[in-house]
PDB file of N, CA and C in Angstrom:
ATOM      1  N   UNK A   1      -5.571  -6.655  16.675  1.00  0.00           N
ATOM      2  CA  UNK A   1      -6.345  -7.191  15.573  1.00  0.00           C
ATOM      3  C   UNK A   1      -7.789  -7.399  16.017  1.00  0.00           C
ATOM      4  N   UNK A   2      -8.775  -7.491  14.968  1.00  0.00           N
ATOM      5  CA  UNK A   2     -10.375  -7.545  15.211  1.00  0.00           C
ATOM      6  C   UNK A   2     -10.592  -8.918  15.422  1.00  0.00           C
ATOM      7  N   UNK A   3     -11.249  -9.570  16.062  1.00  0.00           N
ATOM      8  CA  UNK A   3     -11.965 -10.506  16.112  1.00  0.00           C
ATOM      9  C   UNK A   3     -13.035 -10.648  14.643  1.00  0.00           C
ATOM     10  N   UNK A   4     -12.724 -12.058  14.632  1.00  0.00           N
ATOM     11  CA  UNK A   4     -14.027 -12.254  12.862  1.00  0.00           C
ATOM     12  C   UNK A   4     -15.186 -11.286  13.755  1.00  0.00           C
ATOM     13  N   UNK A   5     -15.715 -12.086  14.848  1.00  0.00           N
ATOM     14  CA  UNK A   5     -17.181 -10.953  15.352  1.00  0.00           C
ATOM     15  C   UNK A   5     -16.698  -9.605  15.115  1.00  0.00           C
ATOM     16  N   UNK A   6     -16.163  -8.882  15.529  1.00  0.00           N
ATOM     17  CA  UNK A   6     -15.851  -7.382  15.590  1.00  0.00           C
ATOM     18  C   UNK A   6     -15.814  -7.155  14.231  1.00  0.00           C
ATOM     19  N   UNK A   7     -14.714  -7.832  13.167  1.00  0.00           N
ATOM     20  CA  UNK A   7     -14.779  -7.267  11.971  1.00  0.00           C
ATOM     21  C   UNK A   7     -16.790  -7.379  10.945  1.00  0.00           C
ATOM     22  N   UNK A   8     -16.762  -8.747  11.240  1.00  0.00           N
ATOM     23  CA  UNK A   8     -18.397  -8.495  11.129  1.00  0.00           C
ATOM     24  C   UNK A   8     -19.454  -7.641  11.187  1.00  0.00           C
ATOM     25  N   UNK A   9     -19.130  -7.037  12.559  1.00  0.00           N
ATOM     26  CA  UNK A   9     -19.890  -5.930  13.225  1.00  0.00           C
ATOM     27  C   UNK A   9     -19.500  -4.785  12.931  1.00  0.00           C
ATOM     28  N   UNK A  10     -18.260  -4.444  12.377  1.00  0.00           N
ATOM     29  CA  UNK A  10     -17.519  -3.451  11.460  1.00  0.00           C
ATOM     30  C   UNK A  10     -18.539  -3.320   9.874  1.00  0.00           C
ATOM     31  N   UNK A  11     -18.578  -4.034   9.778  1.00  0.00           N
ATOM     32  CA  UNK A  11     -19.258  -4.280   8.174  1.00  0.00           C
ATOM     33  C   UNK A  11     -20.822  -4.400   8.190  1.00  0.00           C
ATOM     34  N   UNK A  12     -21.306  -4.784   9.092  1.00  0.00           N
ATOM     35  CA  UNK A  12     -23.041  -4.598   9.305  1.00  0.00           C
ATOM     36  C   UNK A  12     -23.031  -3.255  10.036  1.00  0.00           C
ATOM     37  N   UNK A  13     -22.953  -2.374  10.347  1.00  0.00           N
ATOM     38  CA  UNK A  13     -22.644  -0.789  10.838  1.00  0.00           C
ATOM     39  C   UNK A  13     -22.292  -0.421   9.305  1.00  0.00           C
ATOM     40  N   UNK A  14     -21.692  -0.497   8.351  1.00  0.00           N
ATOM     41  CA  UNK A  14     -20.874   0.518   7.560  1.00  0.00           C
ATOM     42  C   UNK A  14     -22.692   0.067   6.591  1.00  0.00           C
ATOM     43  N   UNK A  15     -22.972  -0.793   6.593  1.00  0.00           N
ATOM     44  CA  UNK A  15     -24.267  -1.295   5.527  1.00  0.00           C
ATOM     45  C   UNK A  15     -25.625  -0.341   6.202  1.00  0.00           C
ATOM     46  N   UNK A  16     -25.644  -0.426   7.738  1.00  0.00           N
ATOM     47  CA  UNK A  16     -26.412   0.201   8.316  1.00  0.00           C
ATOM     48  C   UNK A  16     -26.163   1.823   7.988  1.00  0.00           C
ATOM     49  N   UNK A  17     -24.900   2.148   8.399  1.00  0.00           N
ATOM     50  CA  UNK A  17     -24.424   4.332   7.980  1.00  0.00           C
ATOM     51  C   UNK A  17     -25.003   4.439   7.002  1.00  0.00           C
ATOM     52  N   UNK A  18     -24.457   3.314   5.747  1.00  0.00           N
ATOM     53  CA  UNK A  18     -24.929   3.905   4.163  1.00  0.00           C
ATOM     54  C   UNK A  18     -26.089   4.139   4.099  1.00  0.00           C
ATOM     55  N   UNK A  19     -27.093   3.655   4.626  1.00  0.00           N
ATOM     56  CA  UNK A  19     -28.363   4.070   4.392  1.00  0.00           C
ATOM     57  C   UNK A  19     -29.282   5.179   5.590  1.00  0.00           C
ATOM     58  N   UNK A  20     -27.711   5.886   5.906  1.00  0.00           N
ATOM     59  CA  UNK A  20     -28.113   7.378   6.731  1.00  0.00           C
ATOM     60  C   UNK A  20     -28.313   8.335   5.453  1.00  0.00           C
ATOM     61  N   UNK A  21     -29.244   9.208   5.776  1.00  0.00           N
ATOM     62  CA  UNK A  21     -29.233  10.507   5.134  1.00  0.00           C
ATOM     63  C   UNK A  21     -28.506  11.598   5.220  1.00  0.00           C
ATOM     64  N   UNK A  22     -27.487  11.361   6.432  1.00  0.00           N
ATOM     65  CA  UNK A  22     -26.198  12.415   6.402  1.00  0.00           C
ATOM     66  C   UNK A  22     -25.239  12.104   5.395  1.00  0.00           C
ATOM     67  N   UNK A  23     -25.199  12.676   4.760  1.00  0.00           N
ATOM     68  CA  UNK A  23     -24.001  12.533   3.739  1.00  0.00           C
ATOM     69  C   UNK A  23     -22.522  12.551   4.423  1.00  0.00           C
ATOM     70  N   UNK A  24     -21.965  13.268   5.183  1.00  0.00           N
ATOM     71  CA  UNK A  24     -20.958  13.503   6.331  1.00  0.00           C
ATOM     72  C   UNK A  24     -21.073  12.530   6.759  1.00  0.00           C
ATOM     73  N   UNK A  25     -21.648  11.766   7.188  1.00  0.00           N
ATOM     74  CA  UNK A  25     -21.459  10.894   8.001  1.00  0.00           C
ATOM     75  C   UNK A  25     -21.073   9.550   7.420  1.00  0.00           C
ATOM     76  N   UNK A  26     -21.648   9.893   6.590  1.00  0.00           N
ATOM     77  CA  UNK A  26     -21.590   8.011   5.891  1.00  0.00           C
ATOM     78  C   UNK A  26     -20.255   8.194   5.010  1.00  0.00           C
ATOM     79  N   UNK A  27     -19.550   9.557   4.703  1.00  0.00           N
ATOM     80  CA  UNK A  27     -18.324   9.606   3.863  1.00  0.00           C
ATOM     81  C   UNK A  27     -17.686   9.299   4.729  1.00  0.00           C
ATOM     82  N   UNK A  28     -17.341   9.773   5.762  1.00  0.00           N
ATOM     83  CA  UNK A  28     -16.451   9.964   7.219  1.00  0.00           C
ATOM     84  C   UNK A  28     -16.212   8.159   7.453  1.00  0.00           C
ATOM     85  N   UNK A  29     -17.437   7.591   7.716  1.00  0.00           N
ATOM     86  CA  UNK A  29     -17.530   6.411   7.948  1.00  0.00           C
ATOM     87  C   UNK A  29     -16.723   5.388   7.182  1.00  0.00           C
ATOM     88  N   UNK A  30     -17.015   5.330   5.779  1.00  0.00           N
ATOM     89  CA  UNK A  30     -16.703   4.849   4.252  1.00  0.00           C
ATOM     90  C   UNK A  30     -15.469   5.125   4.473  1.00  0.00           C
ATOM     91  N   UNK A  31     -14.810   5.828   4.893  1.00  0.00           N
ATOM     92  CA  UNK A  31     -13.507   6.359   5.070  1.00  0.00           C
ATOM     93  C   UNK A  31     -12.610   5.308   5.765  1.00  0.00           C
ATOM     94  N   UNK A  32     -13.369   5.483   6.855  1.00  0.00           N
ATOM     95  CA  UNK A  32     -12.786   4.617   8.282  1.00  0.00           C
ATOM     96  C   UNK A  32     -12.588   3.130   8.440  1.00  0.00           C
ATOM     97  N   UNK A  33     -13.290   2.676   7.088  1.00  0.00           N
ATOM     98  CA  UNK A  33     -14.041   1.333   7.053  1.00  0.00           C
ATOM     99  C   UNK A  33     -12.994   1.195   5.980  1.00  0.00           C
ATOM    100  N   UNK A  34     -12.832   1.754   5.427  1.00  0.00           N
ATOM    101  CA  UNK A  34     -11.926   1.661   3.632  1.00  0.00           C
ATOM    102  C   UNK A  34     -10.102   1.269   4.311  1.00  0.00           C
ATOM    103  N   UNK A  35     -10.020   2.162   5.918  1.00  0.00           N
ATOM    104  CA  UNK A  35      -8.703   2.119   5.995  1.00  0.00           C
ATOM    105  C   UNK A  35      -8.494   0.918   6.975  1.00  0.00           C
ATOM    106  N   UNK A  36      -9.480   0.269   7.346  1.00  0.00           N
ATOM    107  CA  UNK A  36      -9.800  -0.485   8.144  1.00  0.00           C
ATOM    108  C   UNK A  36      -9.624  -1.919   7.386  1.00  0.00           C
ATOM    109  N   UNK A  37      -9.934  -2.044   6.425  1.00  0.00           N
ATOM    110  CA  UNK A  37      -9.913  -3.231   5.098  1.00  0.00           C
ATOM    111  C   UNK A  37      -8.572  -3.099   4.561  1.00  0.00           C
ATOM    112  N   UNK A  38      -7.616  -1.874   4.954  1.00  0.00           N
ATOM    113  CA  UNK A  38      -6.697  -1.316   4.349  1.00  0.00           C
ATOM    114  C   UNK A  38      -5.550  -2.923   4.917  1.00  0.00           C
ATOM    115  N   UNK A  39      -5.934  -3.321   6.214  1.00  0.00           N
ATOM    116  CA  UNK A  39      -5.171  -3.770   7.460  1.00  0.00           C
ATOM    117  C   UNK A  39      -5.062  -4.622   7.423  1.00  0.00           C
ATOM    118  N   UNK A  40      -6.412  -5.239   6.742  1.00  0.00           N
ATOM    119  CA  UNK A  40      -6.928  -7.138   7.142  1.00  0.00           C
ATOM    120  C   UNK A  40      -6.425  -7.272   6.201  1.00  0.00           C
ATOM    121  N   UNK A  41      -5.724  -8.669   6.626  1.00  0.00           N
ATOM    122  CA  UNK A  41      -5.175 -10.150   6.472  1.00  0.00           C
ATOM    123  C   UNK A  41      -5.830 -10.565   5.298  1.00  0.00           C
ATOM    124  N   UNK A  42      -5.635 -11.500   4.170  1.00  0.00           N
ATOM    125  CA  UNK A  42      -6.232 -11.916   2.768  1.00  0.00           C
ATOM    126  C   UNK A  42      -7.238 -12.971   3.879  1.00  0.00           C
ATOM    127  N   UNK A  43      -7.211 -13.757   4.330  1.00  0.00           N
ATOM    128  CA  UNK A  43      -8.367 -14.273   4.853  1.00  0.00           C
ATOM    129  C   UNK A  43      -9.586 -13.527   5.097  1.00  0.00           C
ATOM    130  N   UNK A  44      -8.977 -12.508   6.262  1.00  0.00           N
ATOM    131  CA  UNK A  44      -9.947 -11.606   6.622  1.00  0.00           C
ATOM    132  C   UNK A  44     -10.521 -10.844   5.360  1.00  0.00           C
ATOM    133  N   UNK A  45     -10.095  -9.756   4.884  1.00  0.00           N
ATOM    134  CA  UNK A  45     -10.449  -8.883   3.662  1.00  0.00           C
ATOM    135  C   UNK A  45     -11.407 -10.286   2.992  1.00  0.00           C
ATOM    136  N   UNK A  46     -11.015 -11.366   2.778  1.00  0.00           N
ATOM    137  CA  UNK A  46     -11.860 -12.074   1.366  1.00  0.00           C
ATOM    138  C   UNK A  46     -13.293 -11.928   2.387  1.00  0.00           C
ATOM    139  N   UNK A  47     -13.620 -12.600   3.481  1.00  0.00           N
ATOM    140  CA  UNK A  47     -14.642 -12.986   4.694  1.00  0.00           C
ATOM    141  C   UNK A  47     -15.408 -11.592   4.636  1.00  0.00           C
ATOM    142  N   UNK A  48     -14.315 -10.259   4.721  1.00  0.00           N
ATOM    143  CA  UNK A  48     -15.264  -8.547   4.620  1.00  0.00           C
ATOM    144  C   UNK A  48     -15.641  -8.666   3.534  1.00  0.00           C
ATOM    145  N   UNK A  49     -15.380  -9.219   2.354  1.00  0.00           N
ATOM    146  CA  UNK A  49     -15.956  -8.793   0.745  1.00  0.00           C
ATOM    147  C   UNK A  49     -17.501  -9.628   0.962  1.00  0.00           C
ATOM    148  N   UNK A  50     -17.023 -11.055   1.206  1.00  0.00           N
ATOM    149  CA  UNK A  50     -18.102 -11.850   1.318  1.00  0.00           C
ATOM    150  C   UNK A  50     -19.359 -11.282   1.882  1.00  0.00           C
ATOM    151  N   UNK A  51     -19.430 -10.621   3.230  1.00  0.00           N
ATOM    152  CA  UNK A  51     -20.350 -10.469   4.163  1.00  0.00           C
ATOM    153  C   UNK A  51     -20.860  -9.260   3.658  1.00  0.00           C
ATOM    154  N   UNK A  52     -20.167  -8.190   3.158  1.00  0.00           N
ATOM    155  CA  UNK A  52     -20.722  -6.923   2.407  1.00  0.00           C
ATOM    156  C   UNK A  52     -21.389  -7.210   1.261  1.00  0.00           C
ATOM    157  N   UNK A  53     -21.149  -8.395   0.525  1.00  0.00           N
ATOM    158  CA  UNK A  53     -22.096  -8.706  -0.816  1.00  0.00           C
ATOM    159  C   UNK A  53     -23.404  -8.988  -0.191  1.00  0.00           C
ATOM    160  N   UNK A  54     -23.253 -10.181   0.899  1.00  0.00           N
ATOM    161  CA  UNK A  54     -24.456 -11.099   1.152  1.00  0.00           C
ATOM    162  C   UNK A  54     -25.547 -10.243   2.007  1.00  0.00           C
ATOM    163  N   UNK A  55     -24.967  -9.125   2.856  1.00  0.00           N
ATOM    164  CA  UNK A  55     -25.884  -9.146   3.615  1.00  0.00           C
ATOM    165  C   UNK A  55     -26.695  -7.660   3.205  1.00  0.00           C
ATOM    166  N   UNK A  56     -27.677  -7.627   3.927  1.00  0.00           N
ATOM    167  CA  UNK A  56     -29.097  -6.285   3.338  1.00  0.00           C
ATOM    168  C   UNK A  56     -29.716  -5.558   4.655  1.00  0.00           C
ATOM    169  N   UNK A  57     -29.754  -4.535   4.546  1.00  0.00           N
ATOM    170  CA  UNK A  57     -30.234  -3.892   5.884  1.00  0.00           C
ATOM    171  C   UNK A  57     -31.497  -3.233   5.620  1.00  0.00           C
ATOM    172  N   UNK A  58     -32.807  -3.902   6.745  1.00  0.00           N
ATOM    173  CA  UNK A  58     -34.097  -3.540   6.263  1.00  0.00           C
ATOM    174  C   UNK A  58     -34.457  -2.049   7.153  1.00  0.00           C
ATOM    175  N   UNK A  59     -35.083  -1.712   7.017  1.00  0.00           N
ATOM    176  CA  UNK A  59     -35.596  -0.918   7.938  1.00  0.00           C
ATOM    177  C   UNK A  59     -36.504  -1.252   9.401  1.00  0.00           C
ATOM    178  N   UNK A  60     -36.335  -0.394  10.111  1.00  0.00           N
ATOM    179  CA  UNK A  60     -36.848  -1.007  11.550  1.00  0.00           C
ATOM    180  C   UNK A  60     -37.323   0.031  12.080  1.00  0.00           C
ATOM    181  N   UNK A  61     -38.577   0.517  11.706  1.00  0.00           N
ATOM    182  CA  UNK A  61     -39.184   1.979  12.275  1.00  0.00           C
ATOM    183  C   UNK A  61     -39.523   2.080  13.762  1.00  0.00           C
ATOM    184  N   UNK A  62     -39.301   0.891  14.218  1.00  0.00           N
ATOM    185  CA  UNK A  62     -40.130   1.068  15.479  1.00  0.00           C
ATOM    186  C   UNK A  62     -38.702   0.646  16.309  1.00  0.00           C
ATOM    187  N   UNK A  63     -37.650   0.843  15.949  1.00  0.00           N
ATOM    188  CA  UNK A  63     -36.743   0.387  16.296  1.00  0.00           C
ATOM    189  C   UNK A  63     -36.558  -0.765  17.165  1.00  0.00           C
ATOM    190  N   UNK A  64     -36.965  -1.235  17.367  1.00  0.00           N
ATOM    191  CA  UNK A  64     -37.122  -2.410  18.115  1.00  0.00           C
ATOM    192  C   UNK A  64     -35.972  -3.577  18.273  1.00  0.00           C
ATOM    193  N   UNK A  65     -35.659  -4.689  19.123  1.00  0.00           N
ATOM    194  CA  UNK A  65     -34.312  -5.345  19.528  1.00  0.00           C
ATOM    195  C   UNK A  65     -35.382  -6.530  19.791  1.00  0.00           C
ATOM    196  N   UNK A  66     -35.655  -7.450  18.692  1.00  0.00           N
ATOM    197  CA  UNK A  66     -36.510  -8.687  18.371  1.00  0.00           C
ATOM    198  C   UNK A  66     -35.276  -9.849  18.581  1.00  0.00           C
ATOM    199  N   UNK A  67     -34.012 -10.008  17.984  1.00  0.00           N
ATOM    200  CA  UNK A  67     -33.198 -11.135  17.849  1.00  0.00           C
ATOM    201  C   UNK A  67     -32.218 -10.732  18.829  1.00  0.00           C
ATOM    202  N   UNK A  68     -31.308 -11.880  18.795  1.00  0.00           N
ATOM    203  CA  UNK A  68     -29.590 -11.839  19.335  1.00  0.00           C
ATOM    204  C   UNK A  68     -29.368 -12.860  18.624  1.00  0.00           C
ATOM    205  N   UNK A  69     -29.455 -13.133  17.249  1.00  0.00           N
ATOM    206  CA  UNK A  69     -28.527 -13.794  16.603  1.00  0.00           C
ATOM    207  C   UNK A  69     -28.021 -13.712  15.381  1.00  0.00           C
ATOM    208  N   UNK A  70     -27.731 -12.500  14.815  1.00  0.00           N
ATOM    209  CA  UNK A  70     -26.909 -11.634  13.794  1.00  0.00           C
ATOM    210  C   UNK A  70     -25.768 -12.288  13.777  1.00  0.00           C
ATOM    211  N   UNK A  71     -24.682 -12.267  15.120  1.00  0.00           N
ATOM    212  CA  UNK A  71     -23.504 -12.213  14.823  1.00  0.00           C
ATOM    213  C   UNK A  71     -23.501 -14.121  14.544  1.00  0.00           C
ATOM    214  N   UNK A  72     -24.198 -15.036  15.008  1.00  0.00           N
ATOM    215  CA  UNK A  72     -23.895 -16.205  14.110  1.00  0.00           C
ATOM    216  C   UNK A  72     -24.504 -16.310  13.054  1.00  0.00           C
ATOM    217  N   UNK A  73     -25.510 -15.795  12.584  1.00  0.00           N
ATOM    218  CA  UNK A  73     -25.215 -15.724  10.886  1.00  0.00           C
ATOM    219  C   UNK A  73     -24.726 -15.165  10.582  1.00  0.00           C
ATOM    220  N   UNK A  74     -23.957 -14.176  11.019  1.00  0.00           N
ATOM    221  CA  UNK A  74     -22.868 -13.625  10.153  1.00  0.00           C
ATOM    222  C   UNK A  74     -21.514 -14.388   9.823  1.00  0.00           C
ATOM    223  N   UNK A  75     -21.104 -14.758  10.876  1.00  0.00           N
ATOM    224  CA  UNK A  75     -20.234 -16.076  10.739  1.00  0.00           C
ATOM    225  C   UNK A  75     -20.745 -17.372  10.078  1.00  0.00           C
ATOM    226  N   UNK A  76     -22.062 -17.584   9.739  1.00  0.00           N
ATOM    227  CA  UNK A  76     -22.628 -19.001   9.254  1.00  0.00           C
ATOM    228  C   UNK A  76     -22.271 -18.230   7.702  1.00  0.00           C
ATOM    229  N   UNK A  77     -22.930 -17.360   7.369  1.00  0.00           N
ATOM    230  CA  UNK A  77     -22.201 -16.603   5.653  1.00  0.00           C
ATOM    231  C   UNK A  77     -21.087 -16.741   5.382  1.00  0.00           C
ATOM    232  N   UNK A  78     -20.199 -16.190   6.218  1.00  0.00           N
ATOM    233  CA  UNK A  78     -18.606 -16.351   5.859  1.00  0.00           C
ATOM    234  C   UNK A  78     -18.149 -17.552   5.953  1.00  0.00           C
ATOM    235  N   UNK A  79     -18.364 -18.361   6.776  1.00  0.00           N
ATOM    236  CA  UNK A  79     -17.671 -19.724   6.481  1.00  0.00           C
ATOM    237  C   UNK A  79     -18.684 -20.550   5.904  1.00  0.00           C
ATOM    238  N   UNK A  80     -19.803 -20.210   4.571  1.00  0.00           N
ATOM    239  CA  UNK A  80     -20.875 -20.826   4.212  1.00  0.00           C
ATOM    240  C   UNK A  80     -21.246 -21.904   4.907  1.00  0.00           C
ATOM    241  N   UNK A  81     -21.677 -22.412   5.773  1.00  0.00           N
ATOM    242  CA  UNK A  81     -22.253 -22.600   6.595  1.00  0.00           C
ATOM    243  C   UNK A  81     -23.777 -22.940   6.497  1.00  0.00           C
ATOM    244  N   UNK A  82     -24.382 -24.133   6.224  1.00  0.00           N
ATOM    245  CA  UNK A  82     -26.202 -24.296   6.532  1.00  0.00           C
ATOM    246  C   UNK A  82     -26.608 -23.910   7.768  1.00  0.00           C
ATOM    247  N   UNK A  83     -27.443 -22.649   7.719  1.00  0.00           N
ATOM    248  CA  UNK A  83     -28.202 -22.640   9.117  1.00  0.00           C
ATOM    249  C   UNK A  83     -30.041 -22.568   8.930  1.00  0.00           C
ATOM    250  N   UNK A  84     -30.508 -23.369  10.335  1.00  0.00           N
ATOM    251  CA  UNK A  84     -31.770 -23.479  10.095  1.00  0.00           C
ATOM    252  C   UNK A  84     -32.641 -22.716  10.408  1.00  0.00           C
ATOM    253  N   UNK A  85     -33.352 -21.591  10.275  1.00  0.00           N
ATOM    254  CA  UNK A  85     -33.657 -20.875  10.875  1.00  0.00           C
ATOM    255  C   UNK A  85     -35.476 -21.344  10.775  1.00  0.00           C
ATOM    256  N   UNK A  86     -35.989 -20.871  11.783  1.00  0.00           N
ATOM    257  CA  UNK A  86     -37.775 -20.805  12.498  1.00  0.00           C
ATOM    258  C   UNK A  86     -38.492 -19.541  12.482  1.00  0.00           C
ATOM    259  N   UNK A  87     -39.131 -19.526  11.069  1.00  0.00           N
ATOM    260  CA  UNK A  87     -39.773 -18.269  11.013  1.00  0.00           C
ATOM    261  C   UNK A  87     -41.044 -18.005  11.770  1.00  0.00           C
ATOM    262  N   UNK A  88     -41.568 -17.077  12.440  1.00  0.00           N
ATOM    263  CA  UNK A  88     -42.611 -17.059  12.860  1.00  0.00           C
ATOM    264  C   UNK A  88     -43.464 -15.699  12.515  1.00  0.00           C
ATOM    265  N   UNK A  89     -44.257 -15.390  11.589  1.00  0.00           N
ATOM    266  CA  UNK A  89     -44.660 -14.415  11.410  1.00  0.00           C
ATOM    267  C   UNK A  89     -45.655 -14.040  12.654  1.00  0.00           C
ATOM    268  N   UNK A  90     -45.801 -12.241  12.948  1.00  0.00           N
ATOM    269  CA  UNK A  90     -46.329 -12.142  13.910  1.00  0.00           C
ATOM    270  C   UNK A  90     -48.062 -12.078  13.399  1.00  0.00           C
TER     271      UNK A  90
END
């Protein structure tokens, strides 16, 4: 079985594919992800619906690795959760 993190990280990847321009790829994916939801537990599956509504994937041209803290808001969403976050524009 997935860990909530892993299934999380299952579902921010499938948000990230969709907005590939390979068509193959993102069906293939959609696929994998569809049989994957096929598996989870009613807890789990409700927590994947949740996190696929809430969350949005921006673009990052310069690809760049700014944070390490995705996977607790991703868990602060699913178990709604207040978190405080410190914006700092550059």
């Amino acid at each position: 079985m997935f860990s909530e993190e892993e299934g999380n990280v299952i579902i921010t990847a499938e948000q990230i594919i969709s907005r590939n321009k390979d068509g193959s790829l993102v069906q293939k994916y959609q696929s994998a992800v569809e049989k994957i939801k096929a598996v989870l537990r009613g807890t789990q599956l409700e927590k994947s619906k949740l996190l696929t509504n809430k969350i949005q994937i921006r673009s990052n041209f310069e690809n760049e690795k700014t944070s390490s803290f995705l996977i607790q808001l991703q868990k602060a969403i699913i178990h709604i959760q207040v978190s405080d976050i410190v914006y700092l524009s550059l």
